[in-house]
Protein backbone atom coordinates (compact mmCIF):
# COMPACT_ATOMS: atom_id res chain seq x y z
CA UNK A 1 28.90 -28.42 -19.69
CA UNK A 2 26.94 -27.72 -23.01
CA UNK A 3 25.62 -24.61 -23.60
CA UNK A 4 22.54 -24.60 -22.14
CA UNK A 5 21.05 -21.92 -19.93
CA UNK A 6 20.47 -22.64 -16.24
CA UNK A 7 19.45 -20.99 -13.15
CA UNK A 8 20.20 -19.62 -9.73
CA UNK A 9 18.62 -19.28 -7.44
CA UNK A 10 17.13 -15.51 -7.20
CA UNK A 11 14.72 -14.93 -4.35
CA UNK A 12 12.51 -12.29 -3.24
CA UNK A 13 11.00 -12.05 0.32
CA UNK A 14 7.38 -11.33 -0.70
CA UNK A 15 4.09 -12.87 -0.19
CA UNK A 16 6.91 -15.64 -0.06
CA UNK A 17 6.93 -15.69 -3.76
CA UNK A 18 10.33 -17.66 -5.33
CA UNK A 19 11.31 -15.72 -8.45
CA UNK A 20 13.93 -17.73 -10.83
CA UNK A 21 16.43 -15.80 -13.10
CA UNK A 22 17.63 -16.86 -16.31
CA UNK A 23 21.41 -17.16 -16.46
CA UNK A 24 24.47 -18.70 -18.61
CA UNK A 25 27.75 -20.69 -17.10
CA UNK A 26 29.37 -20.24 -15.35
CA UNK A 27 28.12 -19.65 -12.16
CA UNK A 28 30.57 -18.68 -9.03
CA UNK A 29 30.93 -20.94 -6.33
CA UNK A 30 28.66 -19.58 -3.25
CA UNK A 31 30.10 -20.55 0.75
CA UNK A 32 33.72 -21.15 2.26
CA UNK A 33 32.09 -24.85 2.21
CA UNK A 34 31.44 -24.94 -1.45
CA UNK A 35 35.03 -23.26 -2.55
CA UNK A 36 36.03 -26.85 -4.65
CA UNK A 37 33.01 -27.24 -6.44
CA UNK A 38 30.93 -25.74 -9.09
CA UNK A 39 27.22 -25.77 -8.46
CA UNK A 40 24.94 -25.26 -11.50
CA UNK A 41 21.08 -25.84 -10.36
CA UNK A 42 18.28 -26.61 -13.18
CA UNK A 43 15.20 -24.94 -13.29
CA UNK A 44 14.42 -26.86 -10.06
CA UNK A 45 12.60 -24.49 -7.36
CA UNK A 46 12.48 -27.57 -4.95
CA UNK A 47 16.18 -27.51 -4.54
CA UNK A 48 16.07 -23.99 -3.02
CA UNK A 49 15.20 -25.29 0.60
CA UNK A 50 18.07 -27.71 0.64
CA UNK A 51 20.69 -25.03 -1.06
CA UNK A 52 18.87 -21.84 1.00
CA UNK A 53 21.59 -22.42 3.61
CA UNK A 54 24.64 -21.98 1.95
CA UNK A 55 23.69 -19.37 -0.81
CA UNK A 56 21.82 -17.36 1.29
CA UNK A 57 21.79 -13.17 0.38
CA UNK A 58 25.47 -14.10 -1.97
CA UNK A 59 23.41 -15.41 -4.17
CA UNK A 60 22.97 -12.25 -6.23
CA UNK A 61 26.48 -11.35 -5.49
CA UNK A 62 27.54 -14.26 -6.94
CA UNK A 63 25.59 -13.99 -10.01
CA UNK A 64 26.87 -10.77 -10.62
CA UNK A 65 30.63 -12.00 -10.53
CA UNK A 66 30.48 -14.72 -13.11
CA UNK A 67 34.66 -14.64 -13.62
CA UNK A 68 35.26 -15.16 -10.13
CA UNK A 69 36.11 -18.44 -9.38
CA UNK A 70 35.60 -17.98 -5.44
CA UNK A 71 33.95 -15.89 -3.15
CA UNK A 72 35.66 -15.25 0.24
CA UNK A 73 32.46 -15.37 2.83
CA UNK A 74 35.08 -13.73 5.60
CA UNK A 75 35.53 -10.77 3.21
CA UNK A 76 32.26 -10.32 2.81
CA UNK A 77 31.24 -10.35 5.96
CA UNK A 78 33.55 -7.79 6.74
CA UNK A 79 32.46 -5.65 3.95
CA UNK A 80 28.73 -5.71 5.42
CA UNK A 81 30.23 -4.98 8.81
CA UNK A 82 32.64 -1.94 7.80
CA UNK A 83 29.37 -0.68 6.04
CA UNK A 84 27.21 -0.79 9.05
CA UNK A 85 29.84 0.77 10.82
CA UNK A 86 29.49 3.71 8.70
CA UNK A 87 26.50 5.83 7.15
CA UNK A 88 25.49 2.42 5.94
CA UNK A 89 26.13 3.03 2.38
CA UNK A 90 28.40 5.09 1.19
CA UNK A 91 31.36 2.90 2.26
CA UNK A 92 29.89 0.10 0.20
CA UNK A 93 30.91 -1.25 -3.49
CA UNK A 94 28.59 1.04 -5.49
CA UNK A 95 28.25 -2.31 -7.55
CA UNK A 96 26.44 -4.50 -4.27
CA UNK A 97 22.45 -5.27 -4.32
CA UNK A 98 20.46 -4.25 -2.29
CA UNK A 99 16.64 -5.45 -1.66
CA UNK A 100 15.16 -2.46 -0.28
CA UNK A 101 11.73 -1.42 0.62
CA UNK A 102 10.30 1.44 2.98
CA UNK A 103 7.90 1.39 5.84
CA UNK A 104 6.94 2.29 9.41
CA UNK A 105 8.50 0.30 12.52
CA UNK A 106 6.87 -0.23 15.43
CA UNK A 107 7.70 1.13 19.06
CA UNK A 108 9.63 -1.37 21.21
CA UNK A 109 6.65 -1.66 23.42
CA UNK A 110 4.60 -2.74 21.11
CA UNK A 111 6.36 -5.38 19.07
CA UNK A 112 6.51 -7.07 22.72
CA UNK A 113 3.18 -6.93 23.43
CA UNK A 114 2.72 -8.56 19.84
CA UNK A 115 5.17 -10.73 20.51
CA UNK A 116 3.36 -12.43 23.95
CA UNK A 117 0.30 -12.68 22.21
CA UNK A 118 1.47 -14.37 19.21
CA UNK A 119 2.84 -17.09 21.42
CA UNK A 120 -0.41 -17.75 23.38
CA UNK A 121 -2.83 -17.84 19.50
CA UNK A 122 0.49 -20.31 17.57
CA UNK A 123 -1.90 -23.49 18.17
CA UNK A 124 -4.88 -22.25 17.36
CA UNK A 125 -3.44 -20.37 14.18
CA UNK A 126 -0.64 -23.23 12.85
CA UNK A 127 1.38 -20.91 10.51
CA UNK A 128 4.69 -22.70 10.09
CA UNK A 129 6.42 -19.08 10.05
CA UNK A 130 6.12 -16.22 12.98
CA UNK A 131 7.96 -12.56 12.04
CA UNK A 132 10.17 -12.19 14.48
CA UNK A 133 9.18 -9.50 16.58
CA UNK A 134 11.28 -6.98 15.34
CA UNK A 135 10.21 -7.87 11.87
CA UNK A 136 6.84 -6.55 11.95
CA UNK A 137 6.08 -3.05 10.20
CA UNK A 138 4.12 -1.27 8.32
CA UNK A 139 5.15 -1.23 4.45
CA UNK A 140 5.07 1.76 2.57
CA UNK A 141 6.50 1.30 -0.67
CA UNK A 142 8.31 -2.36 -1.85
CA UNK A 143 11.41 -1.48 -4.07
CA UNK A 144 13.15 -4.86 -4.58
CA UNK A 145 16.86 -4.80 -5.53
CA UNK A 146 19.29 -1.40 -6.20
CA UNK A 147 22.57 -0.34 -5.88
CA UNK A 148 23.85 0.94 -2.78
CA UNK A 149 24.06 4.21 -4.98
CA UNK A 150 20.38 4.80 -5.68
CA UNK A 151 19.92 3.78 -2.01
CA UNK A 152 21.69 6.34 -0.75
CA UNK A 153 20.28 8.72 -3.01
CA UNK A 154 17.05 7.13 -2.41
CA UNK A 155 17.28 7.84 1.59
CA UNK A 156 18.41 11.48 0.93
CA UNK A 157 14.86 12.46 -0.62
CA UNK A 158 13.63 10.24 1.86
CA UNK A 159 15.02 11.97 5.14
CA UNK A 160 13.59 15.24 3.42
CA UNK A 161 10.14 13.99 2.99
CA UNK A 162 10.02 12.68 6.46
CA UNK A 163 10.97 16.17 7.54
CA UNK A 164 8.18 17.88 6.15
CA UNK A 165 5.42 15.02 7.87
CA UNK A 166 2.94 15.26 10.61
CA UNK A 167 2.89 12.14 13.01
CA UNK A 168 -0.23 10.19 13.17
CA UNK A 169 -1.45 7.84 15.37
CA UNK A 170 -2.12 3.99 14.15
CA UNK A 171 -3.14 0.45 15.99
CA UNK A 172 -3.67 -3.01 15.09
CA UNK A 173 -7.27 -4.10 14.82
CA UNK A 174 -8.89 -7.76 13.88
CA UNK A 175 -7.01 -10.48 12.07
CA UNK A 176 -7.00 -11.64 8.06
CA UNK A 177 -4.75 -13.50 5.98
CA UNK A 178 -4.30 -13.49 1.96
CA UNK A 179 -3.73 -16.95 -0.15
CA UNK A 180 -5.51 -19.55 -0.86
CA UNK A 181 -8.92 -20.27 1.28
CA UNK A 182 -8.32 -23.45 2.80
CA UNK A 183 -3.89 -22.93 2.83
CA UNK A 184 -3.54 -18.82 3.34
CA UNK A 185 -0.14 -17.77 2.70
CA UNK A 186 0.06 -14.71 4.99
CA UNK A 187 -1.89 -14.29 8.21
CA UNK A 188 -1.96 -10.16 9.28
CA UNK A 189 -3.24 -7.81 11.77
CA UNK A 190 -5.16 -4.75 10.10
CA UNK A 191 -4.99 -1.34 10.58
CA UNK A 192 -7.56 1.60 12.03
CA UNK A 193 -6.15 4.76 13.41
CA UNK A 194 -5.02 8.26 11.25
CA UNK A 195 -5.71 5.73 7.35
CA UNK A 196 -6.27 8.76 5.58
CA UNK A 197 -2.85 10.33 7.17
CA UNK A 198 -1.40 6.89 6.22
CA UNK A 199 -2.86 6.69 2.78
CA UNK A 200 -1.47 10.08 1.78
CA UNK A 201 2.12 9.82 3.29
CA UNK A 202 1.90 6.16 1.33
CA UNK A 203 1.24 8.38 -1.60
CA UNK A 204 4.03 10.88 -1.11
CA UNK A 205 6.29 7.72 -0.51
CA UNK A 206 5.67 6.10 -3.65
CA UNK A 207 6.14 9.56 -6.05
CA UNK A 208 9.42 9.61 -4.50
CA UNK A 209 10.66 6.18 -4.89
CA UNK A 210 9.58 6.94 -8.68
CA UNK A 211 11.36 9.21 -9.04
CA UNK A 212 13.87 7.07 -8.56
CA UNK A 213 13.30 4.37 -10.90
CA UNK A 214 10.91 2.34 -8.63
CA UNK A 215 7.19 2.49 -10.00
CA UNK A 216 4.55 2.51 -8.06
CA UNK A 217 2.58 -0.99 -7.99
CA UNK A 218 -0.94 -1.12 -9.60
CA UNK A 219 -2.51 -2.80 -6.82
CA UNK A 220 -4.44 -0.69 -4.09
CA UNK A 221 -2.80 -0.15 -0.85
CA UNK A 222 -3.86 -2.37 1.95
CA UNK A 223 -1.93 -1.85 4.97
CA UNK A 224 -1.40 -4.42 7.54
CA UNK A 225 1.07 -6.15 9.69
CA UNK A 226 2.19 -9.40 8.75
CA UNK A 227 2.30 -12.10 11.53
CA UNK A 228 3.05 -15.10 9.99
CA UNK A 229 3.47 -17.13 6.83
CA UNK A 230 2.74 -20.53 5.49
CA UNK A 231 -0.44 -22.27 6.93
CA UNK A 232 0.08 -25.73 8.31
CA UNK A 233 -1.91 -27.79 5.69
CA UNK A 234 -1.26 -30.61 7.87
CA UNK A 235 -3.36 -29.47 10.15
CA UNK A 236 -6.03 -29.81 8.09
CA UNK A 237 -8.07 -26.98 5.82
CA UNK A 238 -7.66 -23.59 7.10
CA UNK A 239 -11.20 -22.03 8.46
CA UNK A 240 -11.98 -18.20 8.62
CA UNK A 241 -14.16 -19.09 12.49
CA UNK A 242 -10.42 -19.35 13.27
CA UNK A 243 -9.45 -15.91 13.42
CA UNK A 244 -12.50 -14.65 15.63
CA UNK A 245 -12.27 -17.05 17.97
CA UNK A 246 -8.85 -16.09 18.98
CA UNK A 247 -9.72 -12.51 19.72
CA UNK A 248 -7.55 -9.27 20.41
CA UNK A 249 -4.50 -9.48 22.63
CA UNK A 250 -5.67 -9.48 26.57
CA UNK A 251 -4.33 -5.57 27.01
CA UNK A 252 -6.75 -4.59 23.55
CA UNK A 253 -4.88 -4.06 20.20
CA UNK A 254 -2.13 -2.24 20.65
CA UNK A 255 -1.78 1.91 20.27
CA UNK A 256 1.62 3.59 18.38
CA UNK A 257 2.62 7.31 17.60
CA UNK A 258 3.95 7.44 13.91
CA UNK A 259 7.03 9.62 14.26
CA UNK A 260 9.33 8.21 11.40
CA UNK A 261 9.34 6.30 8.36
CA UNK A 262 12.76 3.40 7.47
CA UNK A 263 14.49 2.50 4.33
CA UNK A 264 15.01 -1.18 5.33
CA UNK A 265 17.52 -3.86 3.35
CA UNK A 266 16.05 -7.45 3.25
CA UNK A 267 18.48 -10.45 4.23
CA UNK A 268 16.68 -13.44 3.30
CA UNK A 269 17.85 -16.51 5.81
CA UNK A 270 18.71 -14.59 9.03
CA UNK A 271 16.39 -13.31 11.81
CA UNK A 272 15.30 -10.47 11.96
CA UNK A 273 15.40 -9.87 8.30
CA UNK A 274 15.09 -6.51 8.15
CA UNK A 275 17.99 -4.02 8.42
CA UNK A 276 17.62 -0.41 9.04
CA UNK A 277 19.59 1.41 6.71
CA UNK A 278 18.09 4.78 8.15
CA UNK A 279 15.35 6.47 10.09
CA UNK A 280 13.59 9.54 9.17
CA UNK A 281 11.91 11.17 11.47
CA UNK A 282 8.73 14.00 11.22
CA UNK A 283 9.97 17.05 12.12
CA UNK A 284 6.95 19.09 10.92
C-alpha cells in the first residue's frame, strides 16, 4: 500500500445520513469471516450496503484499534453481553463508543396499536424502511458517539433531572415527512398534547447534555415520531394527497402518559436499534 489516506466506513443513524471519516493504514480486519484479509475501502459510499453486513457497529471499534491485527467477534459479543448484564456501563472498556441520544419511549400499548396500523397504510405509503415497533420514540436530545464514561456520567445528571419532572400527557396527530418533495426521506407522525411541557423538558435536556460536552443543535425542535424511511422512487413521485387520504389509525391517534425519559445506544444493522441503557422516571 502507498501512503495514501483511505476510509472506513463511519455511519450515523440520522435522517439516514452516511458520514465518511478520514483515516490512515492500516485498518483492522472487521468479522470472524474477514480474519485473513485486510479490507481497505476508497472513498466509495456505494460499497457500504454490500460491506454493512459484516462491519456492522465494530466498525468504530475497529478504527480505534489500528495495531490489532484481528478482532475476536465472540469476545465482543460477550463484552456487550457481560455489560448488559450489569448497570450497563460501568463494566464496560471506558475506551468503547457509544452512539447515544435521549428521548421518550412509548407505552407497550401504543407502539402496537402503531404497529397494526402501519401494516394496513405500507401500500399506500411505499417507504422501503418501517421502525420497528419498538423503535419509535420521541427524541429529546441527539448526542452521537461517547465513551461509556461520559455515558454513565451523562445518565447520572440524567436520572436526577427526570426526578425533579412533572409527567405530561402527549399523542400522535396527522402525518408529514422531511426530504426531498417528490423522494421524502423520513415519513413521521406529529405531535399535540402537553408541547409546551415537552418543549421545556427538551430544553432542560439539552443544558444538561451540554454540560457534558454535547451542544445543543441550532435547528428548532420539531418533535415527531418517525415511521419510516426511504420513499420507494420506484413507485413513482411521492405526492403530499398521499398522507390525507390514509387517515388516523381506526381507534383515533393514539393517547400516552409521559412518565420517564431514556438514554438509548444506537446499533446500526440489528432490529430494534435502540438499546435502553436506562430509564428515568418523574418522580415530582
Amino acid at each position: 500500500m502507498n501512503d495514501h489516506t483511505f476510509a472506513f466506513l463511519y455511519y450515523r443513524y440520522d435522517s439516514n445520513i452516511l458520514f465518511m471519516h478520514q483515516v490512515k493504514p492500516q485498518l483492522a480486519m472487521l468479522g470472524e469471516e474477514r480474519r485473513r484479509e485486510q479490507i481497505w475501502i476508497q472513498k466509495e459510499p456505494n460499497l457500504f450496503m454490500t460491506l454493512l453486513d459484516t462491519i456492522g457497529e465494530s466498525s468504530t471499534n475497529a478504527a480505534n484499534s489500528e495495531n490489532s491485527n484481528t478482532l475476536n467477534s465472540t469476545n465482543a459479543q460477550s463484552s456487550r453481553n457481560a455489560s448488559s448484564s450489569t448497570n450497563n456501563s460501568s463494566s464496560t472498556n471506558a475506551s468503547e463508543m457509544y452512539r447515544l441520544f435521549v428521548g421518550i419511549q412509548l407505552p407497550q400499548d401504543v407502539q402496537r396499536e402503531l404497529d397494526i396500523w402501519k401494516e394496513s397504510i405500507q401500500k399506500v405509503l411505499p417507504f422501503q424502511k418501517w421502525t420497528h415497533p419498538q423503535d419509535v420514540h420521541v427524541t429529546l436530545s441527539f448526542l452521537g458517539d461517547t465513551s461509556a464514561e461520559t455515558a454513565e456520567a451523562l445518565a447520572a445528571d440524567l436520572r436526577q433531572l427526570a426526578a425533579a419532572a412533572l409527567p405530561l400527557t402527549l399523542h400522535a396527530e396527522g402525518l408529514g415527512v422531511f426530504g426531498p418533495p417528490a423522494a421524502p426521506s423520513i415519513l413521521w407522525a406529529g405531535l399535540a398534547g402537553d408541547l409546551d411541557a415537552l418543549a421545556a423538558l427538551q430544553r432542560e435536556v439539552a443544558g444538561v447534555c451540554a454540560r457534558h460536552g454535547f451542544p445543543a443543535e441550532a435547528r428548532a425542535y420539531r418533535p415527531h415520531l418517525t415511521l419510516a424511511r426511504r420513499y420507494r422512487t420506484a413507485a413513482g413521485p411521492f405526492k403530499r394527497s398521499a398522507l390525507a387520504a390514509v387517515g388516523a389509525p381506526a381507534g383515533g391517534w393514539p393517547v400516552w402518559r409521559v412518565e420517564d425519559i431514556v438514554l438509548y445506544r444506537s446499533h446500526l444493522g440489528r432490529q430494534p436499534a435502540y438499546e435502553p441503557l436506562g430509564v428515568f422516571p418523574f418522580e415530582a
